[in-house]
Every structure is written in C-alpha cells, then in structure tokens.
C-alpha atoms as a PDB file:
ATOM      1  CA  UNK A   1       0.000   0.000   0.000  1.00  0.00           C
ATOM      2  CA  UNK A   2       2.713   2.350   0.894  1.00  0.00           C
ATOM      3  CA  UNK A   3       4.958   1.630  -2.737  1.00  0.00           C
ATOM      4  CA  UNK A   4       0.901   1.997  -4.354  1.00  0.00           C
ATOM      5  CA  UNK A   5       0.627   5.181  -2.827  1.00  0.00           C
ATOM      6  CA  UNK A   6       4.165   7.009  -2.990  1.00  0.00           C
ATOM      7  CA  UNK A   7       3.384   7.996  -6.357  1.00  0.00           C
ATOM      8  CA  UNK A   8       0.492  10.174  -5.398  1.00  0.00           C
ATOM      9  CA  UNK A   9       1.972  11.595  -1.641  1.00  0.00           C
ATOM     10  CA  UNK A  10       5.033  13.009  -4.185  1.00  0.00           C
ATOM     11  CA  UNK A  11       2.786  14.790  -6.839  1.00  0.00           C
ATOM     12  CA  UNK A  12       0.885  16.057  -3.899  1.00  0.00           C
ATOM     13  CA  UNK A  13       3.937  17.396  -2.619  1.00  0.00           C
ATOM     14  CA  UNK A  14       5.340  18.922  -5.714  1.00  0.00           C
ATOM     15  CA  UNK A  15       1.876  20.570  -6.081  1.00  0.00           C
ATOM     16  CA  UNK A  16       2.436  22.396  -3.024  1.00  0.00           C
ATOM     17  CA  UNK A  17       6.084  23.259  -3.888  1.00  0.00           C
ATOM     18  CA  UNK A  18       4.671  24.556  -6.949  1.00  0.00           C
ATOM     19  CA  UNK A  19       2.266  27.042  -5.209  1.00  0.00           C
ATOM     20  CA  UNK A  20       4.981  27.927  -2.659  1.00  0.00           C
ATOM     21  CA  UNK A  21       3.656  26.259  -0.079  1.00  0.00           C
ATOM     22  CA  UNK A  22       1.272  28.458   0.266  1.00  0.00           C
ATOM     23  CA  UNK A  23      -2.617  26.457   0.980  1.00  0.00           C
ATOM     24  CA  UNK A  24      -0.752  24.786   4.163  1.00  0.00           C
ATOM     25  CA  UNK A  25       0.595  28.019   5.471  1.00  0.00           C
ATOM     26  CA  UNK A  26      -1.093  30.237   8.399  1.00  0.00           C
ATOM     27  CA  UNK A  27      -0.767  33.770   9.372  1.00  0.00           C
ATOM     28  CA  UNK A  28       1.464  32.658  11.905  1.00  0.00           C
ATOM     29  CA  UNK A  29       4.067  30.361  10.745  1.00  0.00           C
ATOM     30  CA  UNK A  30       7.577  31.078  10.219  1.00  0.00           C
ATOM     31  CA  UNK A  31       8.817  31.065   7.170  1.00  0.00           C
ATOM     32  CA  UNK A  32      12.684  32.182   7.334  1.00  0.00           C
ATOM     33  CA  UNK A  33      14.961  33.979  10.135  1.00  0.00           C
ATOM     34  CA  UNK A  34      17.081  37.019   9.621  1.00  0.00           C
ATOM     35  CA  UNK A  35      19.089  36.388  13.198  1.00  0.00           C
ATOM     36  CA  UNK A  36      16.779  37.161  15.574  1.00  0.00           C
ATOM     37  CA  UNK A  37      14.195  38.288  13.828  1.00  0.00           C
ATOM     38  CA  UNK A  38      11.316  36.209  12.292  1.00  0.00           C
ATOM     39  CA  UNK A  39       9.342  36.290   8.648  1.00  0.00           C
ATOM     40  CA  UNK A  40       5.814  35.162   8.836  1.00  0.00           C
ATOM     41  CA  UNK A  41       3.584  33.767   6.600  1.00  0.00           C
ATOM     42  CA  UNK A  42       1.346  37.161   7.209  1.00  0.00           C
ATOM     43  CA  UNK A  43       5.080  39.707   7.059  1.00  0.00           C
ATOM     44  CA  UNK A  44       5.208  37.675   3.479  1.00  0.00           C
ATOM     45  CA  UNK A  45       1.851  38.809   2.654  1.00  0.00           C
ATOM     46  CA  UNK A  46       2.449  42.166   3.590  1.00  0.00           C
ATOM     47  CA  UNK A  47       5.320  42.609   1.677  1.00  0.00           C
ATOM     48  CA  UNK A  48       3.612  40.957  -1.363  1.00  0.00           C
ATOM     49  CA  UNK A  49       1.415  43.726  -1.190  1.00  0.00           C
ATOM     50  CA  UNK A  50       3.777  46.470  -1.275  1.00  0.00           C
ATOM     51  CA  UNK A  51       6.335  44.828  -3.425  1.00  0.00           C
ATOM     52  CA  UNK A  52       4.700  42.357  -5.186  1.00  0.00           C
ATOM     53  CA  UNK A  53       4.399  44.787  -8.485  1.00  0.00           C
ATOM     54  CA  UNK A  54       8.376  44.750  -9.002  1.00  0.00           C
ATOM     55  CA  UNK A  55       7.758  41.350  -9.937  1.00  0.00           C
ATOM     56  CA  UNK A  56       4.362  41.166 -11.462  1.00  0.00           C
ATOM     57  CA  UNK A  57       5.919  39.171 -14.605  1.00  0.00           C
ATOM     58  CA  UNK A  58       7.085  36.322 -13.050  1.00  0.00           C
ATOM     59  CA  UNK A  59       4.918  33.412 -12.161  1.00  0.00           C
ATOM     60  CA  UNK A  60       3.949  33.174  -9.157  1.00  0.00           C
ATOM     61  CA  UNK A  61       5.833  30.798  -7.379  1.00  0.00           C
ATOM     62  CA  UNK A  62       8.966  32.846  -8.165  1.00  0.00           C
ATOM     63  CA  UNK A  63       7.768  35.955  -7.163  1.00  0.00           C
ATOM     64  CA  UNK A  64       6.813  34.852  -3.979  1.00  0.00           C
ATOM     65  CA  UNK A  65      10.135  33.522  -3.319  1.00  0.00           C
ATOM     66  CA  UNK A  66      11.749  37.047  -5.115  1.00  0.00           C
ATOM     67  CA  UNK A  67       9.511  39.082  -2.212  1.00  0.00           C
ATOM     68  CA  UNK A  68      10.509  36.929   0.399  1.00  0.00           C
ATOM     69  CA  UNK A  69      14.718  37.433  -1.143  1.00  0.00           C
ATOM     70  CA  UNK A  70      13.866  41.408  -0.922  1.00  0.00           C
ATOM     71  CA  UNK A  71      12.030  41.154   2.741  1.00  0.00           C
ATOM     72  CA  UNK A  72      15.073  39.009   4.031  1.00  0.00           C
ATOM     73  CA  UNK A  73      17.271  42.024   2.833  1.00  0.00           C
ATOM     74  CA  UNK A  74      15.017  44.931   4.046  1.00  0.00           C
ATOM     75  CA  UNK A  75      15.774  42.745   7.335  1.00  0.00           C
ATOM     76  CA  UNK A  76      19.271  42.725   7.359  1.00  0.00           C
ATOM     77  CA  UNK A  77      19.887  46.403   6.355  1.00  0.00           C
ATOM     78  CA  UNK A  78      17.519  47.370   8.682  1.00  0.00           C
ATOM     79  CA  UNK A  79      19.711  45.626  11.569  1.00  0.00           C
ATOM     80  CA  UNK A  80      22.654  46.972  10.475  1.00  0.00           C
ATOM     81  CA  UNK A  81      20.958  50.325  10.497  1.00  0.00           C
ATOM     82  CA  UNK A  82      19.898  50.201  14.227  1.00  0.00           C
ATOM     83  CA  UNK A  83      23.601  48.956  14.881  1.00  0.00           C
ATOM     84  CA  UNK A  84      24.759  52.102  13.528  1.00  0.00           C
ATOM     85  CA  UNK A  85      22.005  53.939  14.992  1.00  0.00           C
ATOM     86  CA  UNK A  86      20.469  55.262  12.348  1.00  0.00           C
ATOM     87  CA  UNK A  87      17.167  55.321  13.573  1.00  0.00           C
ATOM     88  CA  UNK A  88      18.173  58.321  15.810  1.00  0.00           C
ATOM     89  CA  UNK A  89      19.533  60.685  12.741  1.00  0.00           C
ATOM     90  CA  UNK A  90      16.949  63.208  12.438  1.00  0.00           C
ATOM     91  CA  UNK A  91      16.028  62.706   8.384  1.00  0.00           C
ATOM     92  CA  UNK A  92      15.334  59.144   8.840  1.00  0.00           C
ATOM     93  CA  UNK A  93      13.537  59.830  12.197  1.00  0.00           C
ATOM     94  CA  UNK A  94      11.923  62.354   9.871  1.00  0.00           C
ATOM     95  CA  UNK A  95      11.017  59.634   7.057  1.00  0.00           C
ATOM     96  CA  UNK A  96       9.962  57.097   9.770  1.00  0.00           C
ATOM     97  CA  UNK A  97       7.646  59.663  10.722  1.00  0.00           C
ATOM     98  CA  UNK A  98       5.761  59.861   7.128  1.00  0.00           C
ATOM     99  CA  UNK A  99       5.718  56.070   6.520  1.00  0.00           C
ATOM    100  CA  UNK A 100       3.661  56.392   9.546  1.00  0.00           C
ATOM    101  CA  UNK A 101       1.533  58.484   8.571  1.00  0.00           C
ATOM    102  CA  UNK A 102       1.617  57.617   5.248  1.00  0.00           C
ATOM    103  CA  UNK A 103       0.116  53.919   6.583  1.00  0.00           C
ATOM    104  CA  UNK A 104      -2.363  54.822   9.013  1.00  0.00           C
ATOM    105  CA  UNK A 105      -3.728  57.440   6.683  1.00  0.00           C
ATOM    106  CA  UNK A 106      -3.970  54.216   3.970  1.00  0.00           C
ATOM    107  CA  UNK A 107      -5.378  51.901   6.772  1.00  0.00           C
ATOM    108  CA  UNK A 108      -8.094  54.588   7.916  1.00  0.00           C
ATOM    109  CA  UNK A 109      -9.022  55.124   3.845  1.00  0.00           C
ATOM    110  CA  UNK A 110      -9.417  51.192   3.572  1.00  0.00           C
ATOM    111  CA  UNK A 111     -11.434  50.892   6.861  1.00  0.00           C
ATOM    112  CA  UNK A 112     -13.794  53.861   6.565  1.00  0.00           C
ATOM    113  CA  UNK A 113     -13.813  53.858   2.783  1.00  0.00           C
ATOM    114  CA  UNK A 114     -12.688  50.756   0.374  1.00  0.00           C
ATOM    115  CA  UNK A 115     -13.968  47.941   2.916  1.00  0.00           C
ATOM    116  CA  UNK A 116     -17.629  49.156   3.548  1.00  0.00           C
ATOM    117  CA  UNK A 117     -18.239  49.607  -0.310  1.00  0.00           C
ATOM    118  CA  UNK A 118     -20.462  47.149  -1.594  1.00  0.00           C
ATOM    119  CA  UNK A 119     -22.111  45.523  -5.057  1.00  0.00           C
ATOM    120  CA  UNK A 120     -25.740  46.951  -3.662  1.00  0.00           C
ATOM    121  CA  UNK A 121     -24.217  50.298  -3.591  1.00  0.00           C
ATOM    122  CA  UNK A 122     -22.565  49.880  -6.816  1.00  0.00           C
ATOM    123  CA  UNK A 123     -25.314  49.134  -8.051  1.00  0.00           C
ATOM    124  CA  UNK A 124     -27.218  51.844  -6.887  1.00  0.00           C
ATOM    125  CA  UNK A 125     -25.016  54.419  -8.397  1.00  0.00           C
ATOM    126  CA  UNK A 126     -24.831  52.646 -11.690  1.00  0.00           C
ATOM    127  CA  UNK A 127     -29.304  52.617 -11.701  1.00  0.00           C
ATOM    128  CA  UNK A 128     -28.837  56.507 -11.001  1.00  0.00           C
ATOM    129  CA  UNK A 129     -26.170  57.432 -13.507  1.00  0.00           C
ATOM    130  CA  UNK A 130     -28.530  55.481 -15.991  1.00  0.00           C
ATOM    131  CA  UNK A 131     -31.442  57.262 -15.422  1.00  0.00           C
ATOM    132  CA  UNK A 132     -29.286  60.640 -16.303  1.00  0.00           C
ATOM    133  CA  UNK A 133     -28.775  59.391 -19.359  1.00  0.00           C
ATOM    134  CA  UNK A 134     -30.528  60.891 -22.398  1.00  0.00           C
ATOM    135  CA  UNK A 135     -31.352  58.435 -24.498  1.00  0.00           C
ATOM    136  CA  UNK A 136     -30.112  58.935 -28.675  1.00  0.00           C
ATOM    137  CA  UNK A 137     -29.666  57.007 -31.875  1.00  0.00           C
ATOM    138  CA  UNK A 138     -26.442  55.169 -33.271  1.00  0.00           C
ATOM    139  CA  UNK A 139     -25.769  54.164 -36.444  1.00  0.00           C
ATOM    140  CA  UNK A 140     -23.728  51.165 -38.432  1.00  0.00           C
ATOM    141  CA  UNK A 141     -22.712  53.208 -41.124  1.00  0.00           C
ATOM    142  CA  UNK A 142     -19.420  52.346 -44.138  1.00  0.00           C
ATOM    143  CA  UNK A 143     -17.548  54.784 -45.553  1.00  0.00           C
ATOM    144  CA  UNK A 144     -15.508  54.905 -49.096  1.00  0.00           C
ATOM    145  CA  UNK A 145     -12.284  57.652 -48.390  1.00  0.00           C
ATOM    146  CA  UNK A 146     -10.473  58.991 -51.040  1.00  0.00           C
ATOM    147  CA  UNK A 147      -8.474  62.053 -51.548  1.00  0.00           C
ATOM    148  CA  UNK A 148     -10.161  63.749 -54.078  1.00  0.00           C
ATOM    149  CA  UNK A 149     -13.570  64.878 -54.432  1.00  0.00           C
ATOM    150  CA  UNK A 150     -13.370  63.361 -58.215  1.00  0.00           C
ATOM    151  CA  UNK A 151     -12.462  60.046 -56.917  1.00  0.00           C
ATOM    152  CA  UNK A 152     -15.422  60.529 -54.349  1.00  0.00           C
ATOM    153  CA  UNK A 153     -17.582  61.769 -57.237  1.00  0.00           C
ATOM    154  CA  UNK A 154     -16.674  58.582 -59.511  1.00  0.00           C
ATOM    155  CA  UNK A 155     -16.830  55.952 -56.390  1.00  0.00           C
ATOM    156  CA  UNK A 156     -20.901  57.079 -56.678  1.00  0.00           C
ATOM    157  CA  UNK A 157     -21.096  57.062 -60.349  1.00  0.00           C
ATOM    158  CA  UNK A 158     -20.208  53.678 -59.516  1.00  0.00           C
ATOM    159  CA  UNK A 159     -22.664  52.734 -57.087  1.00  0.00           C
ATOM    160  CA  UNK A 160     -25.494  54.275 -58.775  1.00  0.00           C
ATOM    161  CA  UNK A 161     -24.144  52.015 -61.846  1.00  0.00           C
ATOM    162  CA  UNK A 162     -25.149  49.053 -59.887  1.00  0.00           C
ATOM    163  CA  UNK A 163     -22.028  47.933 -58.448  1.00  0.00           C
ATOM    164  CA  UNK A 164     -22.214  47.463 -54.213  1.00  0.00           C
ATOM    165  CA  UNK A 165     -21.062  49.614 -51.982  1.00  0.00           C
ATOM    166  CA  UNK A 166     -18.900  46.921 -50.238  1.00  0.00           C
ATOM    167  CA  UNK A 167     -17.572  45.869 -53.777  1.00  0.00           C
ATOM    168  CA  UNK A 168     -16.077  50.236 -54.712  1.00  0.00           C
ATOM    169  CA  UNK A 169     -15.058  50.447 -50.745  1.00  0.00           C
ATOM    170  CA  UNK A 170     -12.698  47.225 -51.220  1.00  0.00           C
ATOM    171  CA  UNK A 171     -11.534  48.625 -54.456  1.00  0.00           C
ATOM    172  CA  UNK A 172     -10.857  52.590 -53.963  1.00  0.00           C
ATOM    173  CA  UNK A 173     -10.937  53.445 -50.338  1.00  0.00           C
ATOM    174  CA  UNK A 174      -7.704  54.044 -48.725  1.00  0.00           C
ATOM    175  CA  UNK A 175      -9.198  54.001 -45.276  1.00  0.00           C
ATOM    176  CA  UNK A 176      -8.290  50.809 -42.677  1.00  0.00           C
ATOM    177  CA  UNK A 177     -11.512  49.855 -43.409  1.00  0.00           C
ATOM    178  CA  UNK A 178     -11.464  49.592 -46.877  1.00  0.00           C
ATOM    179  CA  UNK A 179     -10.327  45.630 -46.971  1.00  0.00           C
ATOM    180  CA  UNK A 180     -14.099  45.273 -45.132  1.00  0.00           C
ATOM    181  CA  UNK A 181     -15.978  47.030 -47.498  1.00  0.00           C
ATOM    182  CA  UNK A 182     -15.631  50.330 -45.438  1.00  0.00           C
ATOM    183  CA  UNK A 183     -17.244  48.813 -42.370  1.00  0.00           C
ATOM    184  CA  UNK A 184     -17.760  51.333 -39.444  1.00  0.00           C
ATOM    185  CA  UNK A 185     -19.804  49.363 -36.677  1.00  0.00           C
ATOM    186  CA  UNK A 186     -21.957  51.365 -34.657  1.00  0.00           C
ATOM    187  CA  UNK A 187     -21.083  54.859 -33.367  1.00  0.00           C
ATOM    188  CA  UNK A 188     -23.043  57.729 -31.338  1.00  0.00           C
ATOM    189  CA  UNK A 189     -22.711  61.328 -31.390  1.00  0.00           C
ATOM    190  CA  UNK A 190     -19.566  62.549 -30.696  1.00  0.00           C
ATOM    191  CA  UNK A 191     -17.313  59.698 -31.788  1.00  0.00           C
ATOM    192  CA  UNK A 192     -17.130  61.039 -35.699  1.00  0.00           C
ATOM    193  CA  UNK A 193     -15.254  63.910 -37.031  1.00  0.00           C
ATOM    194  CA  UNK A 194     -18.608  66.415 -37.027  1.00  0.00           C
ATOM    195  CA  UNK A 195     -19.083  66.656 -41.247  1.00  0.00           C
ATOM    196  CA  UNK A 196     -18.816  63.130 -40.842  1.00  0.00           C
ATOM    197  CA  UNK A 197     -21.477  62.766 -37.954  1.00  0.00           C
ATOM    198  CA  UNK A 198     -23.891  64.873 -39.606  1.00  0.00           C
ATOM    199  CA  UNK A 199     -24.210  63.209 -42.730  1.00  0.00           C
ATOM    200  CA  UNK A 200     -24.615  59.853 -41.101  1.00  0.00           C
ATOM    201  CA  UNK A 201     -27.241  60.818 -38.904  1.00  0.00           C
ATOM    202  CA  UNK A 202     -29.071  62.685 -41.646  1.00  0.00           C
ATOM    203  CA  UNK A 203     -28.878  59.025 -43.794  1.00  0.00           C
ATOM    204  CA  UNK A 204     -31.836  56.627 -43.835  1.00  0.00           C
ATOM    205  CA  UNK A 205     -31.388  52.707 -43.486  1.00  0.00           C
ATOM    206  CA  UNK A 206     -29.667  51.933 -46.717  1.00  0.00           C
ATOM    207  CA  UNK A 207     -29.227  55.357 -48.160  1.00  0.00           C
ATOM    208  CA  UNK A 208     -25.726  56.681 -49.390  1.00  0.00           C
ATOM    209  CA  UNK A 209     -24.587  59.890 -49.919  1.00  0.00           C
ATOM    210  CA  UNK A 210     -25.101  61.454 -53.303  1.00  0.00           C
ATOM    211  CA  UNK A 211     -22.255  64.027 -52.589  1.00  0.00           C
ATOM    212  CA  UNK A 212     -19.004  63.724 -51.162  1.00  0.00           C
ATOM    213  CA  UNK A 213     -18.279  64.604 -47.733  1.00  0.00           C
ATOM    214  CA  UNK A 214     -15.265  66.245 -46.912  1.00  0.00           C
ATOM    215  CA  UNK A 215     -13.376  66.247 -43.665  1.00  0.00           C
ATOM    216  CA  UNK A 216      -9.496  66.460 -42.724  1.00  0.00           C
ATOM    217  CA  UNK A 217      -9.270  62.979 -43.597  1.00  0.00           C
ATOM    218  CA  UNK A 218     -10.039  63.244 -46.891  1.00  0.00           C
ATOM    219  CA  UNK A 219     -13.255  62.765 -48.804  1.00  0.00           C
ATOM    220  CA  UNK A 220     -16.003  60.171 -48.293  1.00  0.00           C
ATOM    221  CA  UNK A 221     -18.739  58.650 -49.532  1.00  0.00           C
ATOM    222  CA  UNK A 222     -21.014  57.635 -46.426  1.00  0.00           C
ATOM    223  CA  UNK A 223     -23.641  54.657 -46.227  1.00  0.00           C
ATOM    224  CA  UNK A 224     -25.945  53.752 -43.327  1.00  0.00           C
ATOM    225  CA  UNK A 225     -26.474  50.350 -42.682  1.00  0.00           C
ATOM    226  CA  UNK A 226     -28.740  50.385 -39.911  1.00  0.00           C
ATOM    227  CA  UNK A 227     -30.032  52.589 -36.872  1.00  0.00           C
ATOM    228  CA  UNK A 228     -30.867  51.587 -33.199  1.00  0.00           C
ATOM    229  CA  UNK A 229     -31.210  53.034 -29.784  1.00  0.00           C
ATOM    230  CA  UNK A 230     -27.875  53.807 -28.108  1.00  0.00           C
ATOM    231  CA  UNK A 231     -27.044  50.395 -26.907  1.00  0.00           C
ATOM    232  CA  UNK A 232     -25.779  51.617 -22.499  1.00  0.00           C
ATOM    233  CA  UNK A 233     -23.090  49.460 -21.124  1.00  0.00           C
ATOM    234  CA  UNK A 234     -24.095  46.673 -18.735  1.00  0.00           C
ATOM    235  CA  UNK A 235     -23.149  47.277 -14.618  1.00  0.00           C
ATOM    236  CA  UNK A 236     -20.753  44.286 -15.025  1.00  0.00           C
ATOM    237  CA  UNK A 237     -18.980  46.578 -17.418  1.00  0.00           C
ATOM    238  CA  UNK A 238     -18.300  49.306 -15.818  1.00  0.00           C
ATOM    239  CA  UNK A 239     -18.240  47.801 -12.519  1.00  0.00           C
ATOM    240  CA  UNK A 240     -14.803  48.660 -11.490  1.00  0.00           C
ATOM    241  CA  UNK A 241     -14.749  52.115 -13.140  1.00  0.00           C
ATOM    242  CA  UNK A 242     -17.841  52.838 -10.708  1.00  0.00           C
ATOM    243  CA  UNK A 243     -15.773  51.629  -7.842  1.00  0.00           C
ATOM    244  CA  UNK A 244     -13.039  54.124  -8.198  1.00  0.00           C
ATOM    245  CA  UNK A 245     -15.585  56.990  -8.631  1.00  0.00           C
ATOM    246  CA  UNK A 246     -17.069  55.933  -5.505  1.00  0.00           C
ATOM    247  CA  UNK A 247     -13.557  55.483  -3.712  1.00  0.00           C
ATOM    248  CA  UNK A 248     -12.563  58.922  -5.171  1.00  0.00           C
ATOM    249  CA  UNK A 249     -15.686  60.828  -3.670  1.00  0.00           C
ATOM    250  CA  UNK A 250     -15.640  58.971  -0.658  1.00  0.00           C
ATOM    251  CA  UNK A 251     -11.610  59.865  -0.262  1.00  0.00           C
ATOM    252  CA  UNK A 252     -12.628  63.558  -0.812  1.00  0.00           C
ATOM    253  CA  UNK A 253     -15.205  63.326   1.809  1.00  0.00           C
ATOM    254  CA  UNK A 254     -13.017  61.695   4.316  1.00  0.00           C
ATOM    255  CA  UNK A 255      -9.958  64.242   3.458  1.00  0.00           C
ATOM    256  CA  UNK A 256     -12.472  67.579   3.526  1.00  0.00           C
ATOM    257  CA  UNK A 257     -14.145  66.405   7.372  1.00  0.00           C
ATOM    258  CA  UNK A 258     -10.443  65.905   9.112  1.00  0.00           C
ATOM    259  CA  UNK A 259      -9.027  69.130   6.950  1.00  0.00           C
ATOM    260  CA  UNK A 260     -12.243  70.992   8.710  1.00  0.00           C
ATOM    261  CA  UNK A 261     -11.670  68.612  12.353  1.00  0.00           C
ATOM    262  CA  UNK A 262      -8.017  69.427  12.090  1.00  0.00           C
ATOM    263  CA  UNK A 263      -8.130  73.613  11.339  1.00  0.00           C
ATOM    264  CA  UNK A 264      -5.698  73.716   8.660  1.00  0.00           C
ATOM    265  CA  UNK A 265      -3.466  76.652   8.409  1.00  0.00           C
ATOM    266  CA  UNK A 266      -0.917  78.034   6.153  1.00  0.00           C
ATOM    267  CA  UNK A 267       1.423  79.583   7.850  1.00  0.00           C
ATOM    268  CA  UNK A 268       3.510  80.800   4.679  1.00  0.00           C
ATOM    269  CA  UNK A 269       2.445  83.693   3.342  1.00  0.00           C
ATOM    270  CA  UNK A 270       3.195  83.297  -0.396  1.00  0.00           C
ATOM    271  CA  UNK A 271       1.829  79.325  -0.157  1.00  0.00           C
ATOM    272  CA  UNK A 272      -1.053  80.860   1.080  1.00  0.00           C
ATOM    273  CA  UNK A 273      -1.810  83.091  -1.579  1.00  0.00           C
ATOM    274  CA  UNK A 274      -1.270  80.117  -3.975  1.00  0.00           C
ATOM    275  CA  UNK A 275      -3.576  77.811  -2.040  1.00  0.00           C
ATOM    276  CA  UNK A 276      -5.996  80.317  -2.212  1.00  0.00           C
ATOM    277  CA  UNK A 277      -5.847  81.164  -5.356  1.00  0.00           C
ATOM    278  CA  UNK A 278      -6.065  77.230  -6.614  1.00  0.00           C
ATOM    279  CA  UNK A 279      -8.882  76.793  -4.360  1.00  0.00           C
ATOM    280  CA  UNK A 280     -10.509  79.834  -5.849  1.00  0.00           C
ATOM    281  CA  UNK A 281      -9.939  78.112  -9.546  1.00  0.00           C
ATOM    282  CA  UNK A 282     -11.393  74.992  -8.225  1.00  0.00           C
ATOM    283  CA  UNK A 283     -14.557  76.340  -6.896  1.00  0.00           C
ATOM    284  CA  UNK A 284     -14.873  78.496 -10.415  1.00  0.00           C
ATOM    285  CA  UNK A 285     -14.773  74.945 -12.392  1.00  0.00           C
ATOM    286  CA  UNK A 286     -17.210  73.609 -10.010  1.00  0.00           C
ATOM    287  CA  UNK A 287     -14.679  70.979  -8.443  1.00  0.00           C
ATOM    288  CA  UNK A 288     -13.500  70.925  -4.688  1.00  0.00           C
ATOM    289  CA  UNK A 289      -9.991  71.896  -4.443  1.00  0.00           C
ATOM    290  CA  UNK A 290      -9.079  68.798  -2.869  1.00  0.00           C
ATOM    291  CA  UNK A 291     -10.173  66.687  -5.026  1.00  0.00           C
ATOM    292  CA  UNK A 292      -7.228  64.625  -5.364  1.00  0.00           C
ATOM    293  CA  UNK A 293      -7.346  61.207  -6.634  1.00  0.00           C
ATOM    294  CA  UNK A 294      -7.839  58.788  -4.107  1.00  0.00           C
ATOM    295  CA  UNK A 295      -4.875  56.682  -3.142  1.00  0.00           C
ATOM    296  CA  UNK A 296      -5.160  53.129  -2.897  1.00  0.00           C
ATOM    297  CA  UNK A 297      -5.042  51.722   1.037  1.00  0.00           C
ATOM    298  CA  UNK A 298      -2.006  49.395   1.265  1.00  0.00           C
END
C-alpha cells in the first residue's frame, strides 16, 4: 500500500512546492529567520502587497520567493541600520515619521472607505447614472475615403451604376476599413469627425450619400447600414470604473471632514496666496480643491 501510494503523496507534494507552499501556510508560521528576527507567513503577505508589483511578470511561485529574497534584505539592512544607529539621525527619524503616517492614513481610507463599499451600492449608483442618461440614436454606417472629391464623385457614379457599396469600398478606399468594405460598426454622437457625424445621422437605413463629404481625412462617400437606440453598457462593465468613482468621492469626503476637524493653516504667506488662489480656480470649475485622486489603502 505504501509503494501503491508514494506515487500520489510526491505529486501532492510537488503541487504544493509549486504554489509555494502556500494552501498549508497560516498567518502565523515562520517562514525564514534574519538572526533574531522572524518572517511570517502574514510579514510575506504584507510585503507581497507592497512589493509584489516589481515582480508582477514572473509566475507566481517565483515571485513569492523574489519578495521573500527582498524582505530578508530589508531585514538585514535594517539591523545593520539600528547597529549604527540610524534610527536616531533626524532625516530618517523624519522619514519614519511619514511612513507612519503615510500607513495609518492608507489603513483609515481602507477601513472607513474601500472595505464598507459594496455591489448593492454599486449598483445603486450605476441605476442613477442610468437614469441621467438621455437616451439617442447610433448608427452602423461604411464609408468609401479617397483624396479627391473626383475620386469621391466617380466611387458614386459607380454605385449608382449598380455595383455594391462593399464591392467600390474594397476597391478605392484608402481608409483601414477599406479591406471590409468600409465597415464602421456602430457609433453615437460625438465619436465622428462632425461633417462626418452629420451626414450619417441625416442618412436613412440603406441610403448613401449622393455628394461627397469632406473632412481632414479626406473625402467620403457615407452609407448607413442600420439605426438603433444607443445600446448603455451593462453594470458588469463598468463595474470597477464605478468603484473608483465611488472610492474617489468617498476619499474627498473623508480628506475635507479631518481638513475641517483638524483647522488647517498656512502659515507661509506666499503658499497661502497660492492655495488660495487654486482653491478659488477649483470652486470656479465647479470641483472641490481637494479633489485629489484617491490613493489606494495598502
């Protein structure tokens, strides 16, 4: 039983090697010692998260064992830097001092902000932002582009001769889409060049223009295909983008209550003046001055 079952206690094994290890390990357990000191499971974890993107291209095994490399020589530095008493020179006691604050203002952002968001809220804001939404008209439209309005001009001679509009596109227009008989997709408003817009949207199904459109492409000869509602993207699209609107206000929130709690003052006179007159801007544009982007908790 035990030769039967070798076999499968070794692939196990290598399976966890593979993975670093890493489905057995707890919070707790010790991974490696830099003399004294010991590296968790949980300091791995930790560093993973604040290292982890110096080695985001190599699989993952490896770049848990390349964090744990660079934690095991934070370590050692670090004790040589408290035998040489480092700690107590006032720029580093300075820069201990922001990496402080620097954390525990990324810890209070998670906690108050990041962790309480959730999908119901999400989707909240996503109903709401649809509802804003005026509803309009796209087209599928194909284009022939030439650079002449006598090319344009013969390109419809051609079409009303009978030949199809994908056949002249595939044969005389120098536009990417040429090769798929001038093949657009859909677009709304605002995502053409505005000559080109307007004479889409002024098209029926099916219609082509009798004259040639010019724009700083060149010129064109414009069919629409088909017309339809403007098709809104799904929550599941635009999921995440939500999320970082609603960490962003939530961050400005946060930062404009402990600016008012904590009384800010400028004591420089010429920052002052500069604050002031950003702020001033900012209220002129209709966005708070502190508006900053949101950092993300770590």
């Amino acid at each position: 039983m035990t030769r039967l079952l070798a076999p499968l206690l070794a692939a196990t094994a290598l399976a966890l090697v593979g993975f670093g290890g890493a489905a057995l390990a707890a919070d707790g357990d010790v991974l490696a010692k830099v003399g004294k000191s010991e590296i968790t499971e949980k300091d791995l974890s930790l560093a993973e998260g604040d290292l982890g993107d110096q080695f985001a291209q190599m699989p993952p095994e490896q770049k848990r064992l390349a964090v744990l490399s660079a934690l095991i020589d934070i370590k050692a530095l670090a004790s040589e830097a408290e035998k040489a008493k480092l700690q107590d020179d006032p720029a580093v006691k300075e820069r201990i001092a922001f990496l402080r604050e620097r954390a525990l203002h990324n810890a209070y952002f998670q906690k108050q902000a990041i962790d309480g968001i959730t999908d119901d809220e999400l989707k909240a804001r996503y109903d709401a932002e649809i509802k804003k939404v005026k509803p309009s008209e796209e087209v599928h439209a194909k284009h022939i582009l030439v650079k002449t309005k006598e090319e344009a001009e013969a390109a419809i001679k051609e079409i009303q001769g009978g030949k199809s509009f994908d056949e002249v596109a595939k044969e005389k227009s120098s536009g990417p889409s040429g090769p798929d008989g001038g093949d657009l997709g859909f677009f709304g408003p605002g995502q053409m060049v505005p000559p080109f817009e307007k004479a889409a949207f002024a098209l029926q199904p099916g219609d082509y223009t009798k004259e040639p459109v010019q724009t700083q492409f060149g010129w064109h000869v414009i069919q629409v295909v088909e017309k339809r509602p403007q098709q809104l993207p799904s929550f599941d699209d635009v999921k995440d983008q939500l999320r970082q609107v609603v960490m962003r206000e939530k961050y400005v929130e946060l930062v404009r209550k402990a600016r008012e709690d904590a009384k800010v003052d400028y004591v420089d006179p010429k920052l002052k003046a500069q604050i002031e007159a950003m702020e001033k801007a900012g209220k002129e544009e209709g966005a708070p001055a502190e508006a900053a982007p949101a950092p993300a908790a770590q």
